[in-house]
N, C-alpha and C. Protein backbone atom coordinates (compact mmCIF):
# COMPACT_ATOMS: atom_id res chain seq x y z
N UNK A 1 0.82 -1.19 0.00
CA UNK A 1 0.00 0.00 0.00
C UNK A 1 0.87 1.26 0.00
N UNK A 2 1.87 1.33 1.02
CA UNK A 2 3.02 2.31 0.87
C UNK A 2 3.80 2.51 -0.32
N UNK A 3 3.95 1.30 -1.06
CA UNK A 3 4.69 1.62 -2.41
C UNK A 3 3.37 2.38 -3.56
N UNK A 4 2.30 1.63 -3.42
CA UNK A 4 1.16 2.67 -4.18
C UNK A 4 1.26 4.50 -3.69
N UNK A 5 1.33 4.43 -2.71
CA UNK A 5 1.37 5.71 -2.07
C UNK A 5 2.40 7.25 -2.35
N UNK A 6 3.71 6.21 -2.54
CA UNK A 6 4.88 7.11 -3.18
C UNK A 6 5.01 6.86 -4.86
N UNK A 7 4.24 5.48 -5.66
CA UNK A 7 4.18 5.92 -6.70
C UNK A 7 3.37 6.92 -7.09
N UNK A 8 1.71 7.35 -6.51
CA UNK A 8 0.80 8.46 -7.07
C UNK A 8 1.49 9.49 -6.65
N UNK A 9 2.26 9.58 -5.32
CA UNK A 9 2.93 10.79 -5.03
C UNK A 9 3.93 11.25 -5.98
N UNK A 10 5.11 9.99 -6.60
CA UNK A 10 5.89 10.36 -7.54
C UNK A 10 4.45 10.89 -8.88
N UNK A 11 3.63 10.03 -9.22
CA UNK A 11 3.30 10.86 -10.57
C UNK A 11 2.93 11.92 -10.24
N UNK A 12 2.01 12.52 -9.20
CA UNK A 12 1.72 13.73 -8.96
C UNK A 12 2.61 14.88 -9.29
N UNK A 13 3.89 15.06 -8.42
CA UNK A 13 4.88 15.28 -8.41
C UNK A 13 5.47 15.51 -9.60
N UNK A 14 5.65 14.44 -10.54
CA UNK A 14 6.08 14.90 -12.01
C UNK A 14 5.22 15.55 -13.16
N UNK A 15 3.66 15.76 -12.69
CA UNK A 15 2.27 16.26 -13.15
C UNK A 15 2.83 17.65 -13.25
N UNK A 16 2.85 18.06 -11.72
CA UNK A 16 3.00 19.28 -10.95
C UNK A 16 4.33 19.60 -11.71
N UNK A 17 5.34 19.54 -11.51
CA UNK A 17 6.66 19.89 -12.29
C UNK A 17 6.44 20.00 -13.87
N UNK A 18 6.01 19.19 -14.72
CA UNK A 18 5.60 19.16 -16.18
C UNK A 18 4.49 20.69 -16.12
N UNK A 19 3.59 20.57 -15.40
CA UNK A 19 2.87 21.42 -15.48
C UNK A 19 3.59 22.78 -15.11
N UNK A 20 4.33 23.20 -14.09
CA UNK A 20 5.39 24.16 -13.83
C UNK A 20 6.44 24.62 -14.58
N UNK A 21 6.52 23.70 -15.81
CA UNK A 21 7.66 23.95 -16.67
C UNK A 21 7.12 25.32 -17.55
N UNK A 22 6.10 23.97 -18.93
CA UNK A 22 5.24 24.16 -19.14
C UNK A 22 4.71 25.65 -19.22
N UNK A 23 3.89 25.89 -17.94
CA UNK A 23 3.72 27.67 -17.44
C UNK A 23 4.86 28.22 -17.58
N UNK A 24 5.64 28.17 -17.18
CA UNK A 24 7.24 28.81 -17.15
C UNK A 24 7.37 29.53 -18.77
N UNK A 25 7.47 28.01 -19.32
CA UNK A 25 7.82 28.53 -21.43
C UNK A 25 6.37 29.42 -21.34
N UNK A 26 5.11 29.17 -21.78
CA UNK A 26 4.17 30.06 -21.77
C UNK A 26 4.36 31.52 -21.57
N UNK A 27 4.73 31.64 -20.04
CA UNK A 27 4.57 33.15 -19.66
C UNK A 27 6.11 33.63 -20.22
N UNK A 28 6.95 32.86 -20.31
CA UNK A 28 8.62 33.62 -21.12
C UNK A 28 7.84 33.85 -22.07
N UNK A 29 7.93 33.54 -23.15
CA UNK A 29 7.03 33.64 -24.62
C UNK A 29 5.75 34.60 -24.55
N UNK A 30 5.04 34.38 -23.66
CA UNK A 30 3.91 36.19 -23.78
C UNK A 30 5.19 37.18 -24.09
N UNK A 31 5.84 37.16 -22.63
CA UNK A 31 6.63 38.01 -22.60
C UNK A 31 7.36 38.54 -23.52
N UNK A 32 8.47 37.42 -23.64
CA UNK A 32 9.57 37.76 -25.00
C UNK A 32 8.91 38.39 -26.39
N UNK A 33 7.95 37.71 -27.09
CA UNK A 33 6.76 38.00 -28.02
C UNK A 33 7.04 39.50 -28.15
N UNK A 34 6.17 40.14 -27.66
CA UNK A 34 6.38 41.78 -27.80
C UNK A 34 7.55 42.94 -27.65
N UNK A 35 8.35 41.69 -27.10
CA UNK A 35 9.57 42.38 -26.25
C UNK A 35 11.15 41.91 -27.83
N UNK A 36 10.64 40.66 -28.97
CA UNK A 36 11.07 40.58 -29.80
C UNK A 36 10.69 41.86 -30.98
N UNK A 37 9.11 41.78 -30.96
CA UNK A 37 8.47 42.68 -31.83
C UNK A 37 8.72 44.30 -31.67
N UNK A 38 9.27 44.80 -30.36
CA UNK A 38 10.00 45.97 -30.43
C UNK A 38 11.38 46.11 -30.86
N UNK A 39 12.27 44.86 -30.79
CA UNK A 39 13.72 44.91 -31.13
C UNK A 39 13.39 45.17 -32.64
N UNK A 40 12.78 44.26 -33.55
CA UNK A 40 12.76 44.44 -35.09
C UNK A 40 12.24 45.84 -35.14
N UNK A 41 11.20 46.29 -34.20
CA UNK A 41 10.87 47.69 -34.72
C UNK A 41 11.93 48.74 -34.89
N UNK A 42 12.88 48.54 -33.72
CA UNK A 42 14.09 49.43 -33.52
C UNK A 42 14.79 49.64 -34.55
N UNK A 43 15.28 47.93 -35.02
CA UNK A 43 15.95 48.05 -35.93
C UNK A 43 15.44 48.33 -37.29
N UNK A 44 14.36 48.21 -37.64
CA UNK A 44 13.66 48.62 -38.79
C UNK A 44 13.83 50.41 -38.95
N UNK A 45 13.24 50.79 -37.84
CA UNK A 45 13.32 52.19 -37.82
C UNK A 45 14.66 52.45 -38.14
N UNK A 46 16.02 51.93 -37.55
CA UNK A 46 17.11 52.79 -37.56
C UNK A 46 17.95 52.05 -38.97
N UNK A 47 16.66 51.33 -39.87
CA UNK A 47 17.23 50.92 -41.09
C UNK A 47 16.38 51.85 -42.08
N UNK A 48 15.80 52.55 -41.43
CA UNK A 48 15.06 53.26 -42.59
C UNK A 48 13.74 52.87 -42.83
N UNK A 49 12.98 52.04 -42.09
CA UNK A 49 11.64 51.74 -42.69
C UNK A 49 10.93 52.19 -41.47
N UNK A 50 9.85 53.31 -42.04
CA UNK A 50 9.41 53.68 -40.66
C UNK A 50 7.75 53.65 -40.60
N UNK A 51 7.83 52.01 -41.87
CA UNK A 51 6.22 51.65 -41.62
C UNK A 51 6.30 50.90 -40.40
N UNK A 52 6.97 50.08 -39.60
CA UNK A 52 6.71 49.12 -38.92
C UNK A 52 6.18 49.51 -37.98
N UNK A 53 5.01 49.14 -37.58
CA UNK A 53 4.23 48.97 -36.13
C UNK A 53 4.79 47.41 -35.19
N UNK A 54 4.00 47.73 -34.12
CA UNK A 54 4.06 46.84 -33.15
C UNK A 54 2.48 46.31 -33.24
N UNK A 55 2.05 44.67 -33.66
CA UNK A 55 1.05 44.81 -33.94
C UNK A 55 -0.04 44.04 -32.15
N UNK A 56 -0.96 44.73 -31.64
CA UNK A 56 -1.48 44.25 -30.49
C UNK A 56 -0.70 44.64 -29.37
N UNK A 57 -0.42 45.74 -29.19
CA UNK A 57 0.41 45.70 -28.12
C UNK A 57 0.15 45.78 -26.51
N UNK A 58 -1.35 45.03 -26.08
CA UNK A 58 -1.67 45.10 -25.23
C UNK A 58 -1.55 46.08 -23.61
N UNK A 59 -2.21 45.60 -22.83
CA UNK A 59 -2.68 46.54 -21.75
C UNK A 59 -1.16 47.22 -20.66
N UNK A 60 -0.64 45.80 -20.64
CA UNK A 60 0.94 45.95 -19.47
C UNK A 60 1.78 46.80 -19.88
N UNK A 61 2.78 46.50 -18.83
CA UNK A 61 4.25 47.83 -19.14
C UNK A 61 4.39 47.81 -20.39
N UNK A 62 4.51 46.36 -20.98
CA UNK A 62 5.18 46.02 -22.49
C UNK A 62 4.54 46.67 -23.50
N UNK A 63 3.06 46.47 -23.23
CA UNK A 63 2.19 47.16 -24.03
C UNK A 63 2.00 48.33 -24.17
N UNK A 64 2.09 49.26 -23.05
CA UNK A 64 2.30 50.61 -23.04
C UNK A 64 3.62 51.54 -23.97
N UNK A 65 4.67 50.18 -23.46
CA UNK A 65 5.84 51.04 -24.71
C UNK A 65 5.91 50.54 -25.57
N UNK A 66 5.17 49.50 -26.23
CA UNK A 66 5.17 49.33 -27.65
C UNK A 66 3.98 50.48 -28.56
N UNK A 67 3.14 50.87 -27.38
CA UNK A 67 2.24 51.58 -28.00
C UNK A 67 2.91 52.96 -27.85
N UNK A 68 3.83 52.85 -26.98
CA UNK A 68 4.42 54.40 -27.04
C UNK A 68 5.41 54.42 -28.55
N UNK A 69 5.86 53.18 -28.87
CA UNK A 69 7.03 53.19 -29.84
C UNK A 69 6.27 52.96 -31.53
N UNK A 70 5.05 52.79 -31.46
CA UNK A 70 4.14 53.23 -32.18
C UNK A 70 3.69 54.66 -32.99
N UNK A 71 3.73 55.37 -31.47
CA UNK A 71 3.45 56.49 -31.41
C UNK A 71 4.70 57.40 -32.05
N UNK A 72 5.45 57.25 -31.30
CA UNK A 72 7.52 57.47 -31.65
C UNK A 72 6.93 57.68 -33.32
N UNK A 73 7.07 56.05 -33.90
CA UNK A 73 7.17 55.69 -35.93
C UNK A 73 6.04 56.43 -36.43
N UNK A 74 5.33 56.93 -35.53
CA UNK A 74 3.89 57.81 -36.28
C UNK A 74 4.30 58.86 -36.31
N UNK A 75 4.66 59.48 -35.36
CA UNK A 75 5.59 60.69 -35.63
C UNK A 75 6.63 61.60 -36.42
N UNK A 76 7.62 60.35 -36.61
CA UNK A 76 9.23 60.37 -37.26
C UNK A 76 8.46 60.22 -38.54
N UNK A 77 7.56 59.98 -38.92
CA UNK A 77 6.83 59.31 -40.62
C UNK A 77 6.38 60.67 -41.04
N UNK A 78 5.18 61.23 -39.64
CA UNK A 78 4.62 62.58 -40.33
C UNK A 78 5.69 63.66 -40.41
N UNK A 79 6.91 63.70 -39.39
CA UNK A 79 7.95 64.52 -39.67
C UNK A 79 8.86 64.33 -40.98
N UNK A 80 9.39 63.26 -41.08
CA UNK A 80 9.54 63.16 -42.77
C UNK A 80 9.11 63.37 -43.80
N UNK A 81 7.89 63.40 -43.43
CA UNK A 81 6.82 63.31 -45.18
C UNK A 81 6.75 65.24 -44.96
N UNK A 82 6.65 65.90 -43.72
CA UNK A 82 6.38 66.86 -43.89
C UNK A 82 8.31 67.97 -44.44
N UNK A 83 9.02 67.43 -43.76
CA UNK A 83 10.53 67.89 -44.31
C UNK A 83 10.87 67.91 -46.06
N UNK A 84 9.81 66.17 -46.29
CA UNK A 84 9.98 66.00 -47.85
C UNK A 84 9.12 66.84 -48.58
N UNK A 85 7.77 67.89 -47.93
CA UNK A 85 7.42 68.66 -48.50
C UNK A 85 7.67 69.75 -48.77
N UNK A 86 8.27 70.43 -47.76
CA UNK A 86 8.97 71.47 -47.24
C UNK A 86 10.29 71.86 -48.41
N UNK A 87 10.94 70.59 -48.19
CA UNK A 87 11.93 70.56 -49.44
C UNK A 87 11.84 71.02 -50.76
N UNK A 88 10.93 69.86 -51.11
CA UNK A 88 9.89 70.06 -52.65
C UNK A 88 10.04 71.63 -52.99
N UNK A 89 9.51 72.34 -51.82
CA UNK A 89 8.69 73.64 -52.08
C UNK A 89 10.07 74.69 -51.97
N UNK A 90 11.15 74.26 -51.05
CA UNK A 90 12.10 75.31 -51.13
C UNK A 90 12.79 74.97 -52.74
N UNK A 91 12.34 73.86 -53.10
CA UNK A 91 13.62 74.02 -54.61
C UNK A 91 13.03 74.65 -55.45
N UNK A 92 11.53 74.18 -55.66
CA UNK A 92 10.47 75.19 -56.83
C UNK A 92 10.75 76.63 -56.11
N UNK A 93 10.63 77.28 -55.25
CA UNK A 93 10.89 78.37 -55.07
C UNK A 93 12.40 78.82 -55.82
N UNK A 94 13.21 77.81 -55.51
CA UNK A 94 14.57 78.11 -55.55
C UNK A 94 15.35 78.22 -57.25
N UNK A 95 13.96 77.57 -57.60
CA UNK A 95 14.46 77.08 -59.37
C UNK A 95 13.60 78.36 -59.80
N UNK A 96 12.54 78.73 -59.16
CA UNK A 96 11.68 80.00 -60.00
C UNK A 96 12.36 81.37 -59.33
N UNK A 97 13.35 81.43 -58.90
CA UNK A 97 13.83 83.11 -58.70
C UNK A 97 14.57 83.31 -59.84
N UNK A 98 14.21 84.72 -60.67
CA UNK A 98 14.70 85.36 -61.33
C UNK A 98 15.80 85.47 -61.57
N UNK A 99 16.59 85.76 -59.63
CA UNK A 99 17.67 86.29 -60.04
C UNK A 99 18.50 84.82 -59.83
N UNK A 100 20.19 84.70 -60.31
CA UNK A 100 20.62 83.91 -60.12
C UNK A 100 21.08 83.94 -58.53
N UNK A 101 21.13 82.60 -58.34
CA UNK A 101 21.55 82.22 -56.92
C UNK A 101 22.33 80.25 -57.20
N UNK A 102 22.97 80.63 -56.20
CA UNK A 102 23.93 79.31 -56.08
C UNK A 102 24.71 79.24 -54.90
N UNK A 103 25.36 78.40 -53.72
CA UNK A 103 25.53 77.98 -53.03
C UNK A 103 26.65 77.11 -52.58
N UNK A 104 27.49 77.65 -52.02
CA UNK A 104 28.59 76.57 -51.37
C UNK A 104 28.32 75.86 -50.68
N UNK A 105 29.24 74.39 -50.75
CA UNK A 105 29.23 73.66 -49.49
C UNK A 105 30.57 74.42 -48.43
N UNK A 106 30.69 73.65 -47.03
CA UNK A 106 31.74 73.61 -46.58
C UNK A 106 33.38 74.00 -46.94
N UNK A 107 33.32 72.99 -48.32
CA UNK A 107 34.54 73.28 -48.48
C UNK A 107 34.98 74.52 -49.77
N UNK A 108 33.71 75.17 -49.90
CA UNK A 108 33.83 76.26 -50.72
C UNK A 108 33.66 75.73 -52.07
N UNK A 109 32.85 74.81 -52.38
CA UNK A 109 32.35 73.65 -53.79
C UNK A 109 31.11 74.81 -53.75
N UNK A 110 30.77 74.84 -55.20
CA UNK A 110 29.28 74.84 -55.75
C UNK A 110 28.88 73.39 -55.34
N UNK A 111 27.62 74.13 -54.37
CA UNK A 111 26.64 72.74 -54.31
C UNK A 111 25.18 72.64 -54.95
N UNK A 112 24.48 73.84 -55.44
CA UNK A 112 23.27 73.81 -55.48
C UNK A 112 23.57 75.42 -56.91
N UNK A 113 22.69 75.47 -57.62
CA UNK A 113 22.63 76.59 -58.96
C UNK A 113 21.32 76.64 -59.41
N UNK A 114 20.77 77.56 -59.03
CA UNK A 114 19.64 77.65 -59.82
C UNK A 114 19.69 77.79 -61.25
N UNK A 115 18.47 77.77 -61.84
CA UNK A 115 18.31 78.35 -63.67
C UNK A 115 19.10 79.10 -64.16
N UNK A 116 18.58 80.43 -63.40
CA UNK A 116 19.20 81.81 -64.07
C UNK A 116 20.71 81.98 -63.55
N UNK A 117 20.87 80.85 -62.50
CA UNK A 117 22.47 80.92 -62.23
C UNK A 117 23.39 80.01 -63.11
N UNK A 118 22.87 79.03 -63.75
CA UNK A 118 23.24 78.45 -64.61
C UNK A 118 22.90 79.26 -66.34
N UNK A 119 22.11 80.11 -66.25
CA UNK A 119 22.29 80.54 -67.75
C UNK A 119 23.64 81.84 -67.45
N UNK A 120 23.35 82.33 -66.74
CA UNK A 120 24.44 83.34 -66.62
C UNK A 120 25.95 83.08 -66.69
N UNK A 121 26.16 81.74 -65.85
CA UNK A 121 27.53 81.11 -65.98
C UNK A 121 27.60 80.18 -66.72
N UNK A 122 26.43 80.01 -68.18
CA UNK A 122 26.39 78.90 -69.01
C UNK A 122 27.20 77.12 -68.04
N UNK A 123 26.30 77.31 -67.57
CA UNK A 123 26.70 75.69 -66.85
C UNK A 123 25.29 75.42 -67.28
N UNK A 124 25.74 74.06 -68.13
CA UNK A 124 24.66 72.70 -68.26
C UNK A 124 23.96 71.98 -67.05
C-alpha cells in the first residue's frame, strides 16, 4: 500500500513539475513576443523603414511602450513626409527666382545653382 502511495505521489509530483515547466515557457514567450516585436521595430526604424508597427500591443508595461514606440514611428513618418514637402517647395521656389543664386558647401564647392544661375555662368 506504501509503495502505491509514493508511486501516485511520484506521478503527482512529475504532473505538478511538467505542469510548472510548461507555465514557465508560456509566460517567457507572452513576454519575450512583444519584447522581440519591439527589437525588429528598432531596428527597422534605424534601417530606414518607418512603416513598422508593433502589432497588439496590449494593456501591461510592455504594451504601453510598444504603443508608445508606435506612437515614436507615427511621428518620425509625419515629420519626414512633412521635411519631404517642405523641401519640394524650397527648390520650386529656388528654381523659379529670377535672379541667379547658387551655393557653397563647406569646403567652398558649388553645391546647389539655380536656372538663371546656370544661364548666366552657361553651366549645363
Amino acid at each position: 500500500m506504501q509503495r502505491l502511495y509514493y508511486a501516485l505521489f511520484a506521478l503527482i509530483a512529475l504532473v505538478v513539475v511538467f505542469a510548472a515547466v510548461w507555465a514557465g515557457f508560456f509566460v517567457a514567450r507572452q513576454v519575450t513576443r512583444p519584447i522581440q516585436q519591439l527589437a525588429r521595430g528598432t531596428d527597422a526604424l534605424a534601417g530606414g523603414d518607418l512603416s513598422f508597427r508593433v502589432r497588439d500591443p496590449g494593456d501591461d508595461e510592455v504594451g504601453r511602450l510598444a504603443a508608445s514606440f508606435n506612437h515614436m514611428a507615427d511621428e518620425i513618418e509625419r515629420h519626414r513626409r512633412d521635411l519631404v514637402a517642405r523641401r519640394r517647395y524650397i527648390e520650386t521656389l529656388f528654381e523659379a527666382v529670377p535672379a541667379g543664386v547658387l551655393s557653397l558647401d563647406g569646403a567652398g564647392r558649388i553645391s546647389t545653382v539655380n536656372r538663371a544661375a546656370r544661364d548666366v555662368l552657361r553651366l549645363t
